[in-house]
N, C-alpha and C. Protein backbone atom coordinates (compact mmCIF):
# COMPACT_ATOMS: atom_id res chain seq x y z
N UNK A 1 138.91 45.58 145.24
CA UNK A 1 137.93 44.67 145.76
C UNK A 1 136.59 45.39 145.94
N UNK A 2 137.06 46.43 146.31
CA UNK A 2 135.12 47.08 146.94
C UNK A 2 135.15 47.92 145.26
N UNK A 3 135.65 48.28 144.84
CA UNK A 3 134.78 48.67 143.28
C UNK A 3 134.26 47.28 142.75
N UNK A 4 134.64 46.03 142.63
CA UNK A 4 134.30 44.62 142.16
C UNK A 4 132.93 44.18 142.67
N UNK A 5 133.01 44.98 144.08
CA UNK A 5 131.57 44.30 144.80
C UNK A 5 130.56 45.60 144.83
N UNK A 6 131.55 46.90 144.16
CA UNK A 6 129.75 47.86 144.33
C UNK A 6 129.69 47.61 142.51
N UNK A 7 130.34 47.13 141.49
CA UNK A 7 129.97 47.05 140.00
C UNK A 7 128.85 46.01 140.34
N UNK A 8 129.27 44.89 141.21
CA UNK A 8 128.65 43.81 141.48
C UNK A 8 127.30 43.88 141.59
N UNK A 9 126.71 44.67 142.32
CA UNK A 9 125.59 45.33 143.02
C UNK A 9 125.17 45.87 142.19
N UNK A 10 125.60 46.98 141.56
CA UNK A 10 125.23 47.70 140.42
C UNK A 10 124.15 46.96 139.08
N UNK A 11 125.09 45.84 138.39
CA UNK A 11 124.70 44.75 137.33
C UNK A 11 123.35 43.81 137.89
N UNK A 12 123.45 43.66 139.37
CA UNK A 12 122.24 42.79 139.18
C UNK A 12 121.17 43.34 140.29
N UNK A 13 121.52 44.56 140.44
CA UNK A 13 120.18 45.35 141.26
C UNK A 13 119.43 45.73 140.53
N UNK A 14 117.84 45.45 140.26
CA UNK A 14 117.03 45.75 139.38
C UNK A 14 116.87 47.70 139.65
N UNK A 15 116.06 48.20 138.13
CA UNK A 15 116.33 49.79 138.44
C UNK A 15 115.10 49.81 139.90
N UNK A 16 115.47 51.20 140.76
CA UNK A 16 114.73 50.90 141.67
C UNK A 16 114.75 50.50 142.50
N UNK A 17 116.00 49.60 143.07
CA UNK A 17 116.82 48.76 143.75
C UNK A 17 117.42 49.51 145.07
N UNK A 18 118.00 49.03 145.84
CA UNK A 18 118.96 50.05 146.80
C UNK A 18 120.05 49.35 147.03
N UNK A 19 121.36 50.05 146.83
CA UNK A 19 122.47 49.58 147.16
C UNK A 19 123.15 50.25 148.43
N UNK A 20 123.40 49.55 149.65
CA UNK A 20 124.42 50.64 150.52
C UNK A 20 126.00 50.23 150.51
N UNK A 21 126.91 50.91 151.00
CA UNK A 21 127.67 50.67 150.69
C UNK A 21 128.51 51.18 152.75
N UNK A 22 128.32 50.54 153.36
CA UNK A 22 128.87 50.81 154.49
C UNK A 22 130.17 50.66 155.63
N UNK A 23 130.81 51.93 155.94
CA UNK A 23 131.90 51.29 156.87
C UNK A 23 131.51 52.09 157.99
N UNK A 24 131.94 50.80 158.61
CA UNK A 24 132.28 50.97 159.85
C UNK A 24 133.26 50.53 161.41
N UNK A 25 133.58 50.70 162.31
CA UNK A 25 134.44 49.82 163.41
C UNK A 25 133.78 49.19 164.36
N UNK A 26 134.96 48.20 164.29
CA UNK A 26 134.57 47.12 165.80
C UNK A 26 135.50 46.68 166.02
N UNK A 27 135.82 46.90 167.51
CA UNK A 27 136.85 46.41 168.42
C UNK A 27 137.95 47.50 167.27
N UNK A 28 139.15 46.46 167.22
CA UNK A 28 140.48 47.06 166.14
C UNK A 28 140.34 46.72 165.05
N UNK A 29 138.99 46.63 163.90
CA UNK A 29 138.63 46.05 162.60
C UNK A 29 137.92 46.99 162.00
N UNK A 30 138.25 47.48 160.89
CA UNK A 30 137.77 48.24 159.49
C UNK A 30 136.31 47.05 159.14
N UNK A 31 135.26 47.55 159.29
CA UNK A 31 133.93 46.86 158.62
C UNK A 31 133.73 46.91 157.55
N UNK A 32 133.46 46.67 156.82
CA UNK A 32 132.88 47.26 155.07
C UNK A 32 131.99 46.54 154.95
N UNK A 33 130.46 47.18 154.43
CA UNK A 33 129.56 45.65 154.27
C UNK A 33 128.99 46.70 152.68
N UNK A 34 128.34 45.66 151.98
CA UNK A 34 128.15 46.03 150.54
C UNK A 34 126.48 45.33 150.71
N UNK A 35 125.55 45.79 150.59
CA UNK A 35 124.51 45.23 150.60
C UNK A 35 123.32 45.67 149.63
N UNK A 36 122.70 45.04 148.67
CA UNK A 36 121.80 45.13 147.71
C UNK A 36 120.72 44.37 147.99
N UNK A 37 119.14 45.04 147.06
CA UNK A 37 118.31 44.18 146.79
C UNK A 37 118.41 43.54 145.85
N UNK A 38 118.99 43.06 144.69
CA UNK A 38 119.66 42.10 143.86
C UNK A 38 118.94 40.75 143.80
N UNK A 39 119.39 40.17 142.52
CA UNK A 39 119.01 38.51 142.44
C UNK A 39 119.55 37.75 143.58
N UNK A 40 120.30 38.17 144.22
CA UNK A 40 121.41 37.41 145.51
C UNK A 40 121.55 35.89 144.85
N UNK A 41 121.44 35.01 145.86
CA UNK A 41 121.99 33.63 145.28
C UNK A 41 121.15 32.45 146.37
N UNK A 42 120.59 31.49 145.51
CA UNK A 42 120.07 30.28 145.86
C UNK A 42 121.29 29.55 146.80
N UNK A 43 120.66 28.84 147.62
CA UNK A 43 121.21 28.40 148.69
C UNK A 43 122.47 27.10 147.62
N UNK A 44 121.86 26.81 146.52
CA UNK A 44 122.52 25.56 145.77
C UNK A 44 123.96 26.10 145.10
N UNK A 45 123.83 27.92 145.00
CA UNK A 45 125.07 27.99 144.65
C UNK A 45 126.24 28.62 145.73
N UNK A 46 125.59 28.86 146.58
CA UNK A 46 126.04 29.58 147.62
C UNK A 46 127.39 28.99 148.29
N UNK A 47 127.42 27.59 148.08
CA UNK A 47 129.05 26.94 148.51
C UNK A 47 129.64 27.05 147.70
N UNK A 48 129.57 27.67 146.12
CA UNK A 48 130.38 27.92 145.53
C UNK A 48 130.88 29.38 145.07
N UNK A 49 130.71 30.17 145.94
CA UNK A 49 130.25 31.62 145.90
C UNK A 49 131.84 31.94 145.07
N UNK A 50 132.70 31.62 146.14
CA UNK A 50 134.44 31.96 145.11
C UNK A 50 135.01 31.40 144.17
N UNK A 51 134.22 30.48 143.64
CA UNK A 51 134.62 29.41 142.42
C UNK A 51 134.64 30.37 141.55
N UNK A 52 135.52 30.76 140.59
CA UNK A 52 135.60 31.80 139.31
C UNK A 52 134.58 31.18 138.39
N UNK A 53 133.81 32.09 137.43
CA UNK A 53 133.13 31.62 136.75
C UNK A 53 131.64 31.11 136.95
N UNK A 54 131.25 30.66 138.66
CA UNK A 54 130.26 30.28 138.89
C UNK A 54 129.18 31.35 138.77
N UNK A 55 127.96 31.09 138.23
CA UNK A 55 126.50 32.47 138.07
C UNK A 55 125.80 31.43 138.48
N UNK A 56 124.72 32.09 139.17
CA UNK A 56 123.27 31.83 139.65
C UNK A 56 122.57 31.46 137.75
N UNK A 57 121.85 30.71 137.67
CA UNK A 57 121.55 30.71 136.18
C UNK A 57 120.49 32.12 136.27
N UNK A 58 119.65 32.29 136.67
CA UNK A 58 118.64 33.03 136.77
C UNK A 58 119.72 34.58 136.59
N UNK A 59 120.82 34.97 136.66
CA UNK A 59 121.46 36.37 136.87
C UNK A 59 122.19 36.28 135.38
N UNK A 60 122.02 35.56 134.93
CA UNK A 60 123.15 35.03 133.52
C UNK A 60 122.21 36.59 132.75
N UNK A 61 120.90 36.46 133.13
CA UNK A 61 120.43 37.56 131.73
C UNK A 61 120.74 39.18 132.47
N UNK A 62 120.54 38.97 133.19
CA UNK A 62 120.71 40.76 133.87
C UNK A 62 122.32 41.24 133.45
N UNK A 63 123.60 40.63 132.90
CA UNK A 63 125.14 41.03 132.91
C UNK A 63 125.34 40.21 132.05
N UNK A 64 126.44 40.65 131.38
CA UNK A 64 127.21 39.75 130.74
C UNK A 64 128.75 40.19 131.53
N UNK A 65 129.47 39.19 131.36
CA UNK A 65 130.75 39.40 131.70
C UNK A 65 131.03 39.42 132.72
N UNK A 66 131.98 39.78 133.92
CA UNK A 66 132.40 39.16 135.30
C UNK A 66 133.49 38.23 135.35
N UNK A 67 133.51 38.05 136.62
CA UNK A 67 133.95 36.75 137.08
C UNK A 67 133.03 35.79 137.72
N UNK A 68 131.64 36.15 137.99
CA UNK A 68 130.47 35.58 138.41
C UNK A 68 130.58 35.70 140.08
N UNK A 69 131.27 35.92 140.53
CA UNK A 69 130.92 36.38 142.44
C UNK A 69 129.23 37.01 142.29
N UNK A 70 128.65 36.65 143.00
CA UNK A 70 127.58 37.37 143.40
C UNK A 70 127.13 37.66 145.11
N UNK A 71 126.66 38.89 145.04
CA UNK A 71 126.20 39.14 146.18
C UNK A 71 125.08 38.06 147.11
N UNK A 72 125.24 37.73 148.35
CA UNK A 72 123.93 37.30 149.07
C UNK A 72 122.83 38.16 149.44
N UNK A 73 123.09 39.35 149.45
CA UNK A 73 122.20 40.37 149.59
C UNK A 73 123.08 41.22 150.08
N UNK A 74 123.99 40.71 151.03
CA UNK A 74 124.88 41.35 152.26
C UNK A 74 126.13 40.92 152.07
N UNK A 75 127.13 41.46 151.54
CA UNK A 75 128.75 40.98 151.73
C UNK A 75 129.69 42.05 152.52
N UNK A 76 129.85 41.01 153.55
CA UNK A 76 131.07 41.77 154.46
C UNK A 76 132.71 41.58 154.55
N UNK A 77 133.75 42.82 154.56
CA UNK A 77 135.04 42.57 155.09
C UNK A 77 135.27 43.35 156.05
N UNK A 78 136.09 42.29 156.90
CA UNK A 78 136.72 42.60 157.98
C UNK A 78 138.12 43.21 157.55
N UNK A 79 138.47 44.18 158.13
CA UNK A 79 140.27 44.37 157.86
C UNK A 79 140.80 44.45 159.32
N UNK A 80 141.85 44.58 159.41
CA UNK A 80 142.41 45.07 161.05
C UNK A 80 142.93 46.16 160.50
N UNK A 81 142.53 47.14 161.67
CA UNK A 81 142.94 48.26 161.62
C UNK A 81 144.78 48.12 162.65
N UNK A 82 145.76 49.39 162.12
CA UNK A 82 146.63 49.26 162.94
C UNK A 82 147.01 50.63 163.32
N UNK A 83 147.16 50.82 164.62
CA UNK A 83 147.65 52.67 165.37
C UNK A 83 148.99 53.07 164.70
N UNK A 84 148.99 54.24 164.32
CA UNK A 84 149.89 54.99 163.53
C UNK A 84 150.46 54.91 164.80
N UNK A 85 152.16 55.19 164.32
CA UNK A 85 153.24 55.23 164.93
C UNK A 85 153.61 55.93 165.19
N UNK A 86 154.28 56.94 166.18
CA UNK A 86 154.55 57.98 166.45
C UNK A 86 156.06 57.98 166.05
N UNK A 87 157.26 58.92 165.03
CA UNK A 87 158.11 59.29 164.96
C UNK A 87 159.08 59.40 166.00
């Protein structure tokens, strides 16, 4: 998943661009946020962000190939973290 979303970043960050790639905690949760200056995405495609196949038209020329997910600028996961067990 997080190689999918830093290739992601990669393909449509113009050169010059900044990509971070950050973790961190809160409360009992693994953070991960992936954030670019990128084409990101018009508000019109944005409800369809997990539809396979969906592209911003305007990002169609910067990549070929994908599954079309695109970044908003900022994509975050939450995980839960869990305490190792003692033997």
């Amino acid at each position: 998943m997080f190689v999918n979303l830093l290739d992601n970043a990669i393909k449509y960050t113009p050169r010059g661009g900044k990509i971070v790639f950050n973790i961190t905690t809160e409360g009992g949760d693994a953070i991960v946020r992936v954030e670019d200056t990128g084409v990101g995405m018009s508000a019109e495609v944005l409800p369809k962000i997990f539809d396979l196949f969906t592209q911003e038209p305007a990002s169609r020329a910067h990549a070929a190939g994908g599954i079309g997910l695109g970044l908003a600028s900022v994509f975050t996961v939450r995980l839960p973290m869990h305490a190792a067990t003692q033997p």
